[in-house]
C-alpha atoms as a PDB file:
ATOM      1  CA  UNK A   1     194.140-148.056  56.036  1.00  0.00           C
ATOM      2  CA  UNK A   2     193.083-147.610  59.616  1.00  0.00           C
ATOM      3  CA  UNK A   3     194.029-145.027  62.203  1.00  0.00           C
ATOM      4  CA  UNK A   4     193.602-145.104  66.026  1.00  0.00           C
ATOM      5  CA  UNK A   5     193.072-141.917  68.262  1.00  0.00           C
ATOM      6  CA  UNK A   6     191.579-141.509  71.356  1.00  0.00           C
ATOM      7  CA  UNK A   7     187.881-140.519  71.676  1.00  0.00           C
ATOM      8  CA  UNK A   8     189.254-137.246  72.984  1.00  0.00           C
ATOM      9  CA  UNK A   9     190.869-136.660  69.807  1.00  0.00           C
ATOM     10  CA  UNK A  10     188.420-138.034  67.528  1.00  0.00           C
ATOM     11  CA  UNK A  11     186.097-135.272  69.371  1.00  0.00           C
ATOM     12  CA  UNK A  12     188.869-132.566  68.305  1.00  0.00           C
ATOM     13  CA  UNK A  13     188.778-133.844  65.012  1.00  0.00           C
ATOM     14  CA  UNK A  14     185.135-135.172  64.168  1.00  0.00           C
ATOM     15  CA  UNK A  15     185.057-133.748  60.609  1.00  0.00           C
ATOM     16  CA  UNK A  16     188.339-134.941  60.038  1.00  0.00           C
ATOM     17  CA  UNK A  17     187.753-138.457  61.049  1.00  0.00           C
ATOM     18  CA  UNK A  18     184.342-138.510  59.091  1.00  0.00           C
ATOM     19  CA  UNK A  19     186.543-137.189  56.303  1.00  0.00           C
ATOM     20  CA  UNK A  20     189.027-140.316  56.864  1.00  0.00           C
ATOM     21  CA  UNK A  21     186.529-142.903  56.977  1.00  0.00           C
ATOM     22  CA  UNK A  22     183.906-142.158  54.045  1.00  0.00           C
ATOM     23  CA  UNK A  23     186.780-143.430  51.636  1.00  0.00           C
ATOM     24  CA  UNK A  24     186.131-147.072  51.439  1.00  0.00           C
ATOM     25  CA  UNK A  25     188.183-149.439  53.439  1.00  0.00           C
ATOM     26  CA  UNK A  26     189.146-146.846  55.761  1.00  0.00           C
ATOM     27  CA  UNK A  27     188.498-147.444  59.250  1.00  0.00           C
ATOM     28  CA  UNK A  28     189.052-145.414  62.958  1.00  0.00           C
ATOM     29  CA  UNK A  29     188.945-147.191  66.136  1.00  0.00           C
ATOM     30  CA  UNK A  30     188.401-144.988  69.148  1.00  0.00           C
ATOM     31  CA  UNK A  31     189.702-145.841  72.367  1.00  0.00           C
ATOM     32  CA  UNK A  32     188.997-144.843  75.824  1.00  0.00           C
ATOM     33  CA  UNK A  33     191.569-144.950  78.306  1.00  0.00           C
ATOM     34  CA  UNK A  34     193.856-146.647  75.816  1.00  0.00           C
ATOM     35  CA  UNK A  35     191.510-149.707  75.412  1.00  0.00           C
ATOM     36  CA  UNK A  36     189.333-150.245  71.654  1.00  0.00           C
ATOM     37  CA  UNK A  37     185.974-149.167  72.131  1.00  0.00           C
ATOM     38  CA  UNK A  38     184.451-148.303  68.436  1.00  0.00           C
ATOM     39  CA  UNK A  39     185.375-148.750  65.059  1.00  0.00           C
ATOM     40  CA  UNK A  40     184.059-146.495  62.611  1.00  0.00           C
ATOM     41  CA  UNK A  41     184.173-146.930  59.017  1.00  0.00           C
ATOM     42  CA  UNK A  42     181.896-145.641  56.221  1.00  0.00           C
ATOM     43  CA  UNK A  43     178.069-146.256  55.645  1.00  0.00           C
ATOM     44  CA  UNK A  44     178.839-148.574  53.205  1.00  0.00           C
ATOM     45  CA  UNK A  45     181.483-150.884  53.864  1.00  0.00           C
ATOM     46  CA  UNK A  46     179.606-151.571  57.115  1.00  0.00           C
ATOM     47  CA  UNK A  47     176.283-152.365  54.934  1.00  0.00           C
ATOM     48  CA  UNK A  48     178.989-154.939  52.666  1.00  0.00           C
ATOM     49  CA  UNK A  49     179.461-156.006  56.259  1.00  0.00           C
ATOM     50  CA  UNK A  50     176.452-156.767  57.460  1.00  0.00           C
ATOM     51  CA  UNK A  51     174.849-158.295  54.014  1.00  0.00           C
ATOM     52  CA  UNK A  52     178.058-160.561  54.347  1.00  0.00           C
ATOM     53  CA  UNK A  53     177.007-161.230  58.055  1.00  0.00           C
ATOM     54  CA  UNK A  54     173.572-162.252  56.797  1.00  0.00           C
ATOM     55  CA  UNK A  55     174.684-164.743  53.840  1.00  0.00           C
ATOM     56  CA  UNK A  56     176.808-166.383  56.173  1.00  0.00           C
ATOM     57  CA  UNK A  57     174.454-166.882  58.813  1.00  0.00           C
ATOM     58  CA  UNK A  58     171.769-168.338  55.991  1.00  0.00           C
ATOM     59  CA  UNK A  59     172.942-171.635  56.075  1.00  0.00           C
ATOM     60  CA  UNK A  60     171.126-173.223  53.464  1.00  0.00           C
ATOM     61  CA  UNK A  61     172.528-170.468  51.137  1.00  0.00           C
ATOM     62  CA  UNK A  62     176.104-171.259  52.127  1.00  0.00           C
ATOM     63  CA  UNK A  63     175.585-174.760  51.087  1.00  0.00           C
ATOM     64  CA  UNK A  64     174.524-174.117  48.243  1.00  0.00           C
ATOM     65  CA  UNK A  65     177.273-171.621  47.621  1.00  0.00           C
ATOM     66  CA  UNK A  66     179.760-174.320  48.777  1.00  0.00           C
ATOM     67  CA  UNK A  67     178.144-176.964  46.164  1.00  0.00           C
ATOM     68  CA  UNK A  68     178.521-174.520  43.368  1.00  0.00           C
ATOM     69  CA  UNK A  69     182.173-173.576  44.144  1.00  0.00           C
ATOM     70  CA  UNK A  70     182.690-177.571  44.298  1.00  0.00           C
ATOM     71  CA  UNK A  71     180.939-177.784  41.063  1.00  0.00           C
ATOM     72  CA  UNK A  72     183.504-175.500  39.336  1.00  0.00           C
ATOM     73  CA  UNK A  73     180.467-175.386  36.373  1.00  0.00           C
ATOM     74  CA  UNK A  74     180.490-171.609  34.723  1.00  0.00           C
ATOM     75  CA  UNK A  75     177.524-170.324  32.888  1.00  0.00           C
ATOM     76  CA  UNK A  76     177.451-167.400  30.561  1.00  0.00           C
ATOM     77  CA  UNK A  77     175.863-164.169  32.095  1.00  0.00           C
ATOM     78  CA  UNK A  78     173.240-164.728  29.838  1.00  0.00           C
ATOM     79  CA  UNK A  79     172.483-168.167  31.133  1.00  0.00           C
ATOM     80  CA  UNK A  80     172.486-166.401  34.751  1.00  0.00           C
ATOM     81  CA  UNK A  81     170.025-163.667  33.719  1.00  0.00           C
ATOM     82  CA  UNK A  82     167.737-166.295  32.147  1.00  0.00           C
ATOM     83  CA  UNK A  83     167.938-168.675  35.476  1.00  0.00           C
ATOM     84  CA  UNK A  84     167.403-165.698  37.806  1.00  0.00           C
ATOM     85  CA  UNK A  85     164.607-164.612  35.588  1.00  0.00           C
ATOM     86  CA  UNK A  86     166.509-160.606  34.870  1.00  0.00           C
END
């Protein structure tokens, strides 16, 4: 769920807001003057975010992910372990 407030508010309510947006998912965009400014959202959804940000922008990676979702071939856990040497 995400909330807006003004930075004013936000201010106000700081603990609150950190409160609000530990919870996963949960987001706060602050806005100045009525205009978005910031989002804030907890440590780690934006660390999801930003490891998502980095798969995508390894493109070799997302071919291979592509390939494999094309492939539609499952292996056991235990033949993933094995493969990724775990």
């Amino acid at each position: 769920m995400k909330k807006i407030m003004s930075a004013t508010q936000a201010r106000q309510q700081f603990f609150k807001v950190i409160q609000h947006v530990e919870k996963p998912g949960m987001t706060v965009t602050l806005t100045v003057n009525g205009n978005a400014k910031v989002v804030m959202m907890a440590y780690e959804d934006y660390e999801g975010w930003m490891e998502t940000l980095e798969i995508m922008q390894d493109k070799p990676l997302m071919k291979d992910i592509a390939k494999a979702l094309k492939s539609k071939k499952l292996i056991t856990w235990e033949e993933a372990k094995k493969n990724l040497d775990l």
